[in-house]
Protein backbone atom coordinates (compact mmCIF):
# COMPACT_ATOMS: atom_id res chain seq x y z
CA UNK A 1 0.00 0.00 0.00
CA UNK A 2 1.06 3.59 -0.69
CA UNK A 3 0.53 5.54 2.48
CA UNK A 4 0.77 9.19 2.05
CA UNK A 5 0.73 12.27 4.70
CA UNK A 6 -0.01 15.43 3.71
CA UNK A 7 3.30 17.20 5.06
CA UNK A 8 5.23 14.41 2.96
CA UNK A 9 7.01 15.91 0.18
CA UNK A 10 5.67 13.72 -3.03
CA UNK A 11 2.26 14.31 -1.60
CA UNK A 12 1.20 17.29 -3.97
CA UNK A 13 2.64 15.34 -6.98
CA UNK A 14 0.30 12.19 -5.82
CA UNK A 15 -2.79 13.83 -5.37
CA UNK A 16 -2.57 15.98 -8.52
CA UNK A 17 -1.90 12.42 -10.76
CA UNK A 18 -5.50 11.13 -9.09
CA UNK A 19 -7.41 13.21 -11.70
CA UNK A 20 -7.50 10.86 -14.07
CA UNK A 21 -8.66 10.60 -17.84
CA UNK A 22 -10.10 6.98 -19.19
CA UNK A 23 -7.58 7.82 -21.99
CA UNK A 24 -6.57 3.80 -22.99
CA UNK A 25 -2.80 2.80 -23.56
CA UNK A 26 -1.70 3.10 -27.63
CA UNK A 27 -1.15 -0.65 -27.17
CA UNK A 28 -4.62 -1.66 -26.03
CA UNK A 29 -6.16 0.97 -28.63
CA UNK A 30 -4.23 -0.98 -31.58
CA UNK A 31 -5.38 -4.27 -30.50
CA UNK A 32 -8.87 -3.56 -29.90
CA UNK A 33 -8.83 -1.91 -33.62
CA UNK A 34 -7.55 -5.15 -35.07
CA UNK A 35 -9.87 -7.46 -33.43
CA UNK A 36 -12.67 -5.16 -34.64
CA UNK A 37 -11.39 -5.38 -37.54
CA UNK A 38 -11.23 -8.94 -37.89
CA UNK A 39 -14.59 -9.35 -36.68
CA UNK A 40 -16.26 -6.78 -39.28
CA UNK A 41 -13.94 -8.50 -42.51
CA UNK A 42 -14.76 -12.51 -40.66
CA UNK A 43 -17.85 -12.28 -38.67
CA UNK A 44 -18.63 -15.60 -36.80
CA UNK A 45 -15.09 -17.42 -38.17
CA UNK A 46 -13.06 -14.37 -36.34
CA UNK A 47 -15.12 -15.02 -32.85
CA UNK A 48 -14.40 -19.18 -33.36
CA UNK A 49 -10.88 -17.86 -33.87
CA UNK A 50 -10.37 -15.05 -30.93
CA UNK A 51 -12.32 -17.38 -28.72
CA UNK A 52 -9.58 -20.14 -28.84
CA UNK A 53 -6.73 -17.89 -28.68
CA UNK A 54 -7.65 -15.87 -25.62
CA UNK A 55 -9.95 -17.53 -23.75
CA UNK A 56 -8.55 -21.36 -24.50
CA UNK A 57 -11.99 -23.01 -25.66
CA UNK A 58 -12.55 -24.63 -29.20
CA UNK A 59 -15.89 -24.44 -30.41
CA UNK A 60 -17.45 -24.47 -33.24
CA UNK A 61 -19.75 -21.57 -35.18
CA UNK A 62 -22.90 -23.48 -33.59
CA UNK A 63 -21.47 -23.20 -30.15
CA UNK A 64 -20.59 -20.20 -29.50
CA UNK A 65 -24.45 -20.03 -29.22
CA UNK A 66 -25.42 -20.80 -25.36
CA UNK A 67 -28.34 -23.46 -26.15
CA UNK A 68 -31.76 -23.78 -25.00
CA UNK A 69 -30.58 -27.00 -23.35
CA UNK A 70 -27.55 -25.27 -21.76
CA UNK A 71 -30.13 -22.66 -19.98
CA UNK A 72 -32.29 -25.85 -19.20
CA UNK A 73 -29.30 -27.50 -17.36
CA UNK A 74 -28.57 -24.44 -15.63
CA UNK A 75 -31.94 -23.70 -14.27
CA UNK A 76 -32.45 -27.42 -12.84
CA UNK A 77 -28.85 -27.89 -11.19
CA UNK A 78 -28.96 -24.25 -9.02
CA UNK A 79 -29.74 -24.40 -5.53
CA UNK A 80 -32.89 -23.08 -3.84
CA UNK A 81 -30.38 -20.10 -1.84
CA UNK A 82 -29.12 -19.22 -5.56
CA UNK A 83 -32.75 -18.79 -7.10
CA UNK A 84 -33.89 -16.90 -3.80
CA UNK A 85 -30.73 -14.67 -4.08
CA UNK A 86 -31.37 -14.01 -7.34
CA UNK A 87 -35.55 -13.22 -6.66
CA UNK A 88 -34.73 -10.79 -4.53
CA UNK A 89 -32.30 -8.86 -6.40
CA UNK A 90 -34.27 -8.53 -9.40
CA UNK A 91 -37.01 -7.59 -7.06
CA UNK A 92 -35.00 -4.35 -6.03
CA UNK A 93 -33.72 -3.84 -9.41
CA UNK A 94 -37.00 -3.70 -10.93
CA UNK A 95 -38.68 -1.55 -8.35
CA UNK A 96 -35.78 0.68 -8.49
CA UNK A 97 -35.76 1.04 -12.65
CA UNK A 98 -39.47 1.22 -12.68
CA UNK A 99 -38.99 4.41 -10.15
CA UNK A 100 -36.32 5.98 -12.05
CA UNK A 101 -37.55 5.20 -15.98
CA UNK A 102 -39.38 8.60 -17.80
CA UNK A 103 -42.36 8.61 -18.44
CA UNK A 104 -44.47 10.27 -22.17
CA UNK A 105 -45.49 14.09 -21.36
CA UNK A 106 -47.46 16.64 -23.62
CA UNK A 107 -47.83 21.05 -22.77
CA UNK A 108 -48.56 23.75 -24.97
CA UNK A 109 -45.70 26.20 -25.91
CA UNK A 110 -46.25 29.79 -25.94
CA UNK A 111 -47.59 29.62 -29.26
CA UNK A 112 -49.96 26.86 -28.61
CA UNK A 113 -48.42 24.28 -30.24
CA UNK A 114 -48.68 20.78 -28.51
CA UNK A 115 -44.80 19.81 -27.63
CA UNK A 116 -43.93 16.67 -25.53
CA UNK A 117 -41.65 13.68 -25.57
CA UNK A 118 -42.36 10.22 -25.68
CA UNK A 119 -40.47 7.01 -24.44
CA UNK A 120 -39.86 3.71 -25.93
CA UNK A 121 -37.80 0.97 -25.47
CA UNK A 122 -35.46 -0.06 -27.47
CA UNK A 123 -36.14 -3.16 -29.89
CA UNK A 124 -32.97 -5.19 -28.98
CA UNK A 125 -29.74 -4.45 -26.54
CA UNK A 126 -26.73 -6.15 -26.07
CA UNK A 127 -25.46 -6.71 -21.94
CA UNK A 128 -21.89 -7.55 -21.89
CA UNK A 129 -21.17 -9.61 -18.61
CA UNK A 130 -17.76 -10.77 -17.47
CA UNK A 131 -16.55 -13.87 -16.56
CA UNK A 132 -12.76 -13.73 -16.03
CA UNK A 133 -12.01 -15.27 -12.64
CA UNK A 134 -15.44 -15.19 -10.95
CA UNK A 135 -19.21 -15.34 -12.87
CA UNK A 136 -20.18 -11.75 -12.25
CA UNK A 137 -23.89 -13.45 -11.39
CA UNK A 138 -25.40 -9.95 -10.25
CA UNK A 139 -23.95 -8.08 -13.17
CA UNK A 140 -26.24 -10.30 -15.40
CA UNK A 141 -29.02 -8.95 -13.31
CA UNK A 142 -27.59 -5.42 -13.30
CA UNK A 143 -27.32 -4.70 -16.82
CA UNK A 144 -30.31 -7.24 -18.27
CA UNK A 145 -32.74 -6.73 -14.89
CA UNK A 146 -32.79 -2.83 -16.36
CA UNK A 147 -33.77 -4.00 -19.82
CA UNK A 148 -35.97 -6.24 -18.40
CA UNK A 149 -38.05 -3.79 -16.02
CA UNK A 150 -38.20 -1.08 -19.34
CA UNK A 151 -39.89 -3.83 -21.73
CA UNK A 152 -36.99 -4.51 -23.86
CA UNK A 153 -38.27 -6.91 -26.03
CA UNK A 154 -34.70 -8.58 -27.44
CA UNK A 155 -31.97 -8.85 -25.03
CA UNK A 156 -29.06 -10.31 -26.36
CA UNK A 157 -25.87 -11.34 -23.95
CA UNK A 158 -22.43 -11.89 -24.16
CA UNK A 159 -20.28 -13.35 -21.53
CA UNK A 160 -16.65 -15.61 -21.96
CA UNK A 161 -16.52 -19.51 -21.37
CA UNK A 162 -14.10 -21.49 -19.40
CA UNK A 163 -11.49 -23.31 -21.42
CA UNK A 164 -13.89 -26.36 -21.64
CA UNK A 165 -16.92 -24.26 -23.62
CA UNK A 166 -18.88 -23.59 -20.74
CA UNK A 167 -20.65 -21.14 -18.68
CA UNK A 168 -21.15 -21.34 -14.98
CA UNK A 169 -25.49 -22.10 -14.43
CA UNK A 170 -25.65 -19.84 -11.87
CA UNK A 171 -24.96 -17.26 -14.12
CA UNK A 172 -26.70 -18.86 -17.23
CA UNK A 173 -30.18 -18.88 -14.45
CA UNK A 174 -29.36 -15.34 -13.75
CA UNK A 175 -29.34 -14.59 -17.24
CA UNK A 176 -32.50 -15.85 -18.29
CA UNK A 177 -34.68 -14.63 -15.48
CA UNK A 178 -33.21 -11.19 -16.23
CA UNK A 179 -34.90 -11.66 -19.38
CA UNK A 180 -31.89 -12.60 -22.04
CA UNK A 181 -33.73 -13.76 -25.11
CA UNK A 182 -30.40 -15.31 -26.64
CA UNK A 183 -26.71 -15.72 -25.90
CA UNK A 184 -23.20 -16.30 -27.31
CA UNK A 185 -20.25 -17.78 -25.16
CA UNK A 186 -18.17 -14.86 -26.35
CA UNK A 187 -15.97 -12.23 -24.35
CA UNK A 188 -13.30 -9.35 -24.72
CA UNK A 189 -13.34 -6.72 -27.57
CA UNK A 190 -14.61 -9.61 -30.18
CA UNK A 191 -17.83 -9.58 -28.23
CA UNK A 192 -18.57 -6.25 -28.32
CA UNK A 193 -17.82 -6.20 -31.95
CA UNK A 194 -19.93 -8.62 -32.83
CA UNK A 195 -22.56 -6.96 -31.01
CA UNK A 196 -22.36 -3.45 -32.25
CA UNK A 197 -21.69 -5.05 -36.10
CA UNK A 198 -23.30 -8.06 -36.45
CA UNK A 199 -22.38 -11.33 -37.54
CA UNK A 200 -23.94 -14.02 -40.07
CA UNK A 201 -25.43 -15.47 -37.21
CA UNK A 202 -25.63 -12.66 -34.64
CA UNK A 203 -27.96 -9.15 -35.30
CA UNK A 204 -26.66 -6.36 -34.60
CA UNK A 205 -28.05 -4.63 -31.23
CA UNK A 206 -29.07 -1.41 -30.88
CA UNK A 207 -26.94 -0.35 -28.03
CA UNK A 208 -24.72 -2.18 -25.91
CA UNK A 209 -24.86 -2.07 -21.86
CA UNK A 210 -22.19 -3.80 -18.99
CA UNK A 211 -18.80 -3.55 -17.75
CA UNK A 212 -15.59 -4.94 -19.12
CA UNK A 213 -11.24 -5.28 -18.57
CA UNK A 214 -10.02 -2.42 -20.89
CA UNK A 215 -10.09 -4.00 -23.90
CA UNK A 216 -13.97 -4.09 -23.76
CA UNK A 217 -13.92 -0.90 -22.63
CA UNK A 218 -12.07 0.37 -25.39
CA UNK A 219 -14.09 -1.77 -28.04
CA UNK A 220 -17.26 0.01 -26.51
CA UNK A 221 -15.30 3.37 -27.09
CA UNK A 222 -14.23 2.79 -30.85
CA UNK A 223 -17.86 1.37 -31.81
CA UNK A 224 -19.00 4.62 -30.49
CA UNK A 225 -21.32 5.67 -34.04
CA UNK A 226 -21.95 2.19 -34.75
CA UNK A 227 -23.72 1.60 -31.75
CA UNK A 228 -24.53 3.62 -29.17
CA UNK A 229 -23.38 2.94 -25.36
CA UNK A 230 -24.24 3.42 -21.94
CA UNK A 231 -20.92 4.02 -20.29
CA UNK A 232 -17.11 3.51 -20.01
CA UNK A 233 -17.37 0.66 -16.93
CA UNK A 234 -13.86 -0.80 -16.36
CA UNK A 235 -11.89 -2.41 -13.31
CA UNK A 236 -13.98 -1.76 -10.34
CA UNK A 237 -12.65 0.93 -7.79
CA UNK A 238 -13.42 2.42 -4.29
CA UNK A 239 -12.59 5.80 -2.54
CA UNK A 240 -13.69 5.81 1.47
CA UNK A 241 -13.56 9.27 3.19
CA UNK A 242 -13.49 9.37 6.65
CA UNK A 243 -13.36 11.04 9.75
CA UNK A 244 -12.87 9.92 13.31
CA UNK A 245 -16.48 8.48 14.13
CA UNK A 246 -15.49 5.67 11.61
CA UNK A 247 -15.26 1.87 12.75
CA UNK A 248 -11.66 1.15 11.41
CA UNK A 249 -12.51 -2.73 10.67
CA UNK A 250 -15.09 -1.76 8.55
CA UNK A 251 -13.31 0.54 6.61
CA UNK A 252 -10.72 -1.93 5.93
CA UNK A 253 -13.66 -4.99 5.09
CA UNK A 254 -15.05 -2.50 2.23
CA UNK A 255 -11.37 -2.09 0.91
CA UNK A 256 -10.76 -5.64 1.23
CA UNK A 257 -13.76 -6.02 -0.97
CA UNK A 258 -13.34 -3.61 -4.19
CA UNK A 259 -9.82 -5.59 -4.14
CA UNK A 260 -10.98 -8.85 -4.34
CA UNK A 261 -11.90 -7.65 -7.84
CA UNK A 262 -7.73 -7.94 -8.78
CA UNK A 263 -6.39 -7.38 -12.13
CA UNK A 264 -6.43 -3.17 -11.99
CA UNK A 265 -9.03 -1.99 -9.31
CA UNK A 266 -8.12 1.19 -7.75
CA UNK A 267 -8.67 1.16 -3.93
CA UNK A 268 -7.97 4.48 -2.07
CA UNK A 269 -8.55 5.77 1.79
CA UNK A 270 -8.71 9.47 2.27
CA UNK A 271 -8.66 10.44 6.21
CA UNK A 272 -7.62 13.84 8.79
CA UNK A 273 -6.69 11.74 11.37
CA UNK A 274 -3.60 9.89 11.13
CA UNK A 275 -4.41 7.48 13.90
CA UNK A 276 -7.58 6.18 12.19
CA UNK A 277 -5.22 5.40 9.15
CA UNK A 278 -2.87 3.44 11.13
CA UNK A 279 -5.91 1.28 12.98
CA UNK A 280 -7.47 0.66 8.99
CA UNK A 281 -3.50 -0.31 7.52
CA UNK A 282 -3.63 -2.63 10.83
CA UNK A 283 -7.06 -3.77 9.99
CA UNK A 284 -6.08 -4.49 6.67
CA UNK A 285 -3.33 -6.82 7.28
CA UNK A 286 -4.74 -8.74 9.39
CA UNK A 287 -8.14 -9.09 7.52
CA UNK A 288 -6.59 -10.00 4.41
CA UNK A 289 -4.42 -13.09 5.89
CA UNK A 290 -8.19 -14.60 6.84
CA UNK A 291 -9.42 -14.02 3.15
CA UNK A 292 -9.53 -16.93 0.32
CA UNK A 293 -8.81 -14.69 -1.78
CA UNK A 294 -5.45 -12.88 -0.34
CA UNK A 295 -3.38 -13.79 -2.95
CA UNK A 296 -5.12 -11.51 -5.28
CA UNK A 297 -5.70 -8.71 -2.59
CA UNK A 298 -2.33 -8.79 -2.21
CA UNK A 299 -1.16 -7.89 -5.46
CA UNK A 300 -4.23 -5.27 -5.44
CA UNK A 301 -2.64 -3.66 -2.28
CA UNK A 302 0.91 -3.78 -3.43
CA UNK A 303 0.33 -2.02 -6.40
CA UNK A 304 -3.15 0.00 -6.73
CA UNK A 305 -4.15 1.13 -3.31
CA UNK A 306 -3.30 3.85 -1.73
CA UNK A 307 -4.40 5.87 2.10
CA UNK A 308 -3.73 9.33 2.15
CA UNK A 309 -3.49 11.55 5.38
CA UNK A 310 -5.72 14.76 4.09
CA UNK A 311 -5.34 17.79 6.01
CA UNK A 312 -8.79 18.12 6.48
CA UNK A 313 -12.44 17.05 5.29
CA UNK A 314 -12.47 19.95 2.73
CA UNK A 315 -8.96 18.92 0.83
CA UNK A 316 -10.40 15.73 1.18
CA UNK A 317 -13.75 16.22 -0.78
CA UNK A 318 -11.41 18.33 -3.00
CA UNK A 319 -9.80 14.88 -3.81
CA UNK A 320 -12.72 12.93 -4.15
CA UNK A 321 -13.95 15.20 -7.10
CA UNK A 322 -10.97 14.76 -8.66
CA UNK A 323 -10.72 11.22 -8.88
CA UNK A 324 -14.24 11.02 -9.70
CA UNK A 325 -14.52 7.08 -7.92
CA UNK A 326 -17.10 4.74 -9.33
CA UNK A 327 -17.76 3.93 -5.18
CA UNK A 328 -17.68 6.45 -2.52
CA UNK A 329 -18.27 5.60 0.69
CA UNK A 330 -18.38 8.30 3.28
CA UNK A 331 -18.08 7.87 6.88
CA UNK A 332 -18.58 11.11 8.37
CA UNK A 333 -20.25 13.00 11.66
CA UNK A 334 -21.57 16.03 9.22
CA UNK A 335 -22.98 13.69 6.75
CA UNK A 336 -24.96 16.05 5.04
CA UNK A 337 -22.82 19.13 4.82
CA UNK A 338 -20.15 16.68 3.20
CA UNK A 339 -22.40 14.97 0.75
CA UNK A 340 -23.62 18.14 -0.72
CA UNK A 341 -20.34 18.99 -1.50
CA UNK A 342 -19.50 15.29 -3.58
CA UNK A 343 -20.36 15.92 -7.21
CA UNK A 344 -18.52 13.27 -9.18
CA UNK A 345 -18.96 9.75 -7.86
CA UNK A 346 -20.72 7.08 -9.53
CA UNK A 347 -22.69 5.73 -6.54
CA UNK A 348 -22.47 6.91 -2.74
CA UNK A 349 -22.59 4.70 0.55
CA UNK A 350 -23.60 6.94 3.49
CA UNK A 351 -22.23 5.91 7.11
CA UNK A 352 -20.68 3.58 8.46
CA UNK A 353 -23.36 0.46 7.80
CA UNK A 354 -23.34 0.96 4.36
CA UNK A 355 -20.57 -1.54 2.71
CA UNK A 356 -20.29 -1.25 -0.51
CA UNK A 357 -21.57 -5.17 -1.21
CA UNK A 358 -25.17 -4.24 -0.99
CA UNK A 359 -24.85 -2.10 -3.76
CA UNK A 360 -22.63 -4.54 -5.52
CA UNK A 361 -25.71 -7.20 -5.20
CA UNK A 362 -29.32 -6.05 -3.68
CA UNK A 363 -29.84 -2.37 -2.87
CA UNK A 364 -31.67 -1.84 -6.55
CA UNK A 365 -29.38 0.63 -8.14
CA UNK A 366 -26.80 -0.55 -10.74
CA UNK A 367 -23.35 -1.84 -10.00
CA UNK A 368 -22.56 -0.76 -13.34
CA UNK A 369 -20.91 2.51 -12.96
CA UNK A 370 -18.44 4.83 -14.30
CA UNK A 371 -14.64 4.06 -13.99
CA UNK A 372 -11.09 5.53 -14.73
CA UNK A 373 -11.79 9.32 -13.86
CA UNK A 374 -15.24 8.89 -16.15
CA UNK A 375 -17.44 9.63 -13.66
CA UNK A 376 -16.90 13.68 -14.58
CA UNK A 377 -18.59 12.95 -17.85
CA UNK A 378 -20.75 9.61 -17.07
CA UNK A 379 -23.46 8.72 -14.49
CA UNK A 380 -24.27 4.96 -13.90
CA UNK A 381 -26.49 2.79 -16.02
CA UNK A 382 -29.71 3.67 -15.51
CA UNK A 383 -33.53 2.14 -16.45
CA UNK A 384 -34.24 5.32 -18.64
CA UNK A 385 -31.09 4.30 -21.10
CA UNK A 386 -32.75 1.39 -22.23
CA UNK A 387 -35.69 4.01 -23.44
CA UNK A 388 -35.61 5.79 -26.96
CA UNK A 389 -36.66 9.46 -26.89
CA UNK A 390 -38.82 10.72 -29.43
CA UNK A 391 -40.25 14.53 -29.08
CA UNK A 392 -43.95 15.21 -30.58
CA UNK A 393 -44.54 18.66 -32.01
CA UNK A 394 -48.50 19.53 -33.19
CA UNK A 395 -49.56 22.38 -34.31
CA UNK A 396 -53.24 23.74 -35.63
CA UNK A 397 -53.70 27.53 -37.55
CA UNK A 398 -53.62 29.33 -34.73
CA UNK A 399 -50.10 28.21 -33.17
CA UNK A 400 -49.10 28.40 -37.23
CA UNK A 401 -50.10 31.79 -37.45
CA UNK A 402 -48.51 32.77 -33.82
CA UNK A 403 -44.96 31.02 -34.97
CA UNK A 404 -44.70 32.33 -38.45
CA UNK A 405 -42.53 35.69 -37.76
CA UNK A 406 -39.89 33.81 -35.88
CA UNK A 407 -39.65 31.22 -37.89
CA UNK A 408 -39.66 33.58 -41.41
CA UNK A 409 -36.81 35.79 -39.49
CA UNK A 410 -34.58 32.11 -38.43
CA UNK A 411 -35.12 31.46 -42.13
CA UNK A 412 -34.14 34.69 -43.26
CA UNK A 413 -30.94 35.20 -40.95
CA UNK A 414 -29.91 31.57 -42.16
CA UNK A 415 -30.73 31.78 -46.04
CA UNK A 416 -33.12 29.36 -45.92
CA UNK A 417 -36.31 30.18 -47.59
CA UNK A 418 -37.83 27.07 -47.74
CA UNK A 419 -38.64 26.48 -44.20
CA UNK A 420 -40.61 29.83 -43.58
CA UNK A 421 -42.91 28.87 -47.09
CA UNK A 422 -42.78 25.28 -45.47
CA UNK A 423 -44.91 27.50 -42.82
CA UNK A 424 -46.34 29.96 -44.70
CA UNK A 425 -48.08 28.08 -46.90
CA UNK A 426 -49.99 26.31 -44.31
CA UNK A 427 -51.84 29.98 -43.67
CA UNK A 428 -51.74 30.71 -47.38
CA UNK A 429 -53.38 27.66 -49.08
């Protein structure tokens, strides 16, 4: 861990490099272009192909389909906890989406014109779901639950196989109750490709939803046109703020957590008091020796975690915008003065029983969230991005005859005559 005090020397350097910008290495944006590539010139041949070179498995064009038998299997071998888990998450998720989706509206303008917007799904979405070293089970429900709950009619997944072909049922259960209508055993940048450009056998979706390593991150970013997206969701990360009134085990347990992700998750600790550092670096250490995962924390803490000694709660709010986490949790006595001052994070825990697991798998919001310093541009998936706008404009004589000045004088100012006959013919003829 990199523990930093505020009269140390390197300390302005450090917190300076934590605004970040999810700009991706030259390396990863070359590769990512070339397996695009391959998959737009090869279709279903380049997925058989990137399938057995990076994620060990040979199948054939036929299976990289997950099968209606496959889904079967799943659903009959779970256990009652996994289906009950899984119920209940999808509970809050819906309730949550339905909450949050936007609903059709219609008003009059001041020239009496009927104006409104209305909201429909979208025909058919792609979810992108990891696999890696653990099925991300609630990250099917996270990404497909949403399309689910706003009537998405054609929910296409993608999500890697083990070496041997084959998905883990607990996620294959999860992704059919979420609503997945069909499903290819694909992952990485060659997944999102095929999604965004379609294959012989695979349509191509109409936008594309989930979290990825940055090479799916990047594909999402370079398909950008093709297809639209809902955000830039990489490695996970966690900032905690603190003051004194904090429990220092707990703050250590919710660090523990975001670095039980591995590969690059960010894990950071901003605190005033230099003794409730000390008591969380303790906490730490010993916490992650009783963990069955510590060999992967370990690497986490060696190399992207860091706990800073702020000067105070202001420079360390300061911070927090800067880095613009996808968590925040904040442990705080002036909870509310604080908050209002947080304007960048992609979700926020508030006090000290908040860990950041309940977000990760029940509260109802989405885990998937923006990453990588994104979070200054990008909120968190949401129900209403699964929802096509459309605005509705009708007009009768009288709002014609109200709007025709304004809209002869925009014509006039930007030499184009045809749009005020387009309205003045209406009052003409």
């Amino acid at each position: 861990m990199k523990i930093l005090t505020y009269k140390d020397a390197e300390y302005p350097a450090f917190a300076q490099s934590l605004r970040r910008r999810a700009i991706p290495e030259d390396s990863v944006r070359d590769l990512v272009g070339e397996i695009i590539s391959n998959v737009a010139t090869n279709g279903d041949e380049a997925l058989v192909e990137l399938t057995q070179r990076f994620d060990g498995a040979a199948l054939t064009r036929e299976q990289l389909f997950i099968s209606e038998e496959e889904f079967e299997a799943a659903e009959a071998s779970v256990s009652a906890e996994t289906r009950e888990a899984v119920r209940r998450s999808l509970h809050n998720i819906h309730d949550f989406a339905h909450k949050s989706m936007r609903k059709d509206w219609s008003g009059k303008n001041a020239e009496g014109a009927t104006v409104g917007e209305r909201f429909t799904p979208f025909d058919r979405v792609g979810v992108y779901v990891p696999g890696g070293k653990a099925p991300l089970v609630s990250t099917a429900l996270m990404t497909a639950g949403f399309a689910q709950a706003a009537g998405v009619p054609d929910i296409f997944a993608a999500t890697p196989c083990g070496p041997d072909g084959t998905v883990n049922p607990a996620l294959l259960f999860a992704l059919r109750q979420a609503g997945v209508t069909e499903a290819i055993k694909v992952g990485g940048a060659q997944a999102i490709a095929a999604m965004a450009l379609g294959t012989k056998t695979i349509a191509p979706v109409d936008r594309i939803f989930g979290p990825g390593n940055r090479f799916v991150v990047e594909a999402k970013r370079q398909l950008v046109g093709a297809v639209s997206i809902d955000l830039l969701p990489g490695p996970s990360e966690i900032l905690i703020l603190a003051d004194d009134s904090a429990v220092p085990a707990y703050i250590a347990a919710d660090l523990l957590a975001q670095a039980e992700h591995g590969g690059d998750s960010a894990v950071g600790f901003l605190t005033p008091s230099m003794e409730l550092l000390e008591k969380v670096k303790k906490e730490v250490e010993e916490q992650t020796e009783l963990l069955s995962r510590s060999k992967i924390i370990k690497e986490v803490l060696k190399t992207g975690t860091f706990l800073m000694h702020v000067e105070s709660l202001a420079e360390g709010v300061r911070i927090v915008n800067e880095f613009a986490p996808e968590h925040l949790s904040l442990i705080v006595e002036n909870e509310d003065e604080i908050l209002a001052q947080i304007r960048t994070a992609g979700a926020i825990y508030l006090g000290p029983d908040s860990p950041v697991a309940v977000g990760d798998f029940l509260a109802g919001p989405s885990h998937t969230l923006p990453t990588g310093g994104a979070g200054r541009s990008f909120s968190g998936l949401r129900a209403d991005q699964f929802q096509r706008r459309t605005s509705i404009v009708k007009m009768d004589k009288p709002a014609v005859a109200k709007s025709l000045s304004v809209i002869q004088e925009f014509a006039r100012l930007e030499g184009l005559d045809a749009h005020g006959v387009s309205t003045s013919i209406r009052l003409e003829r």
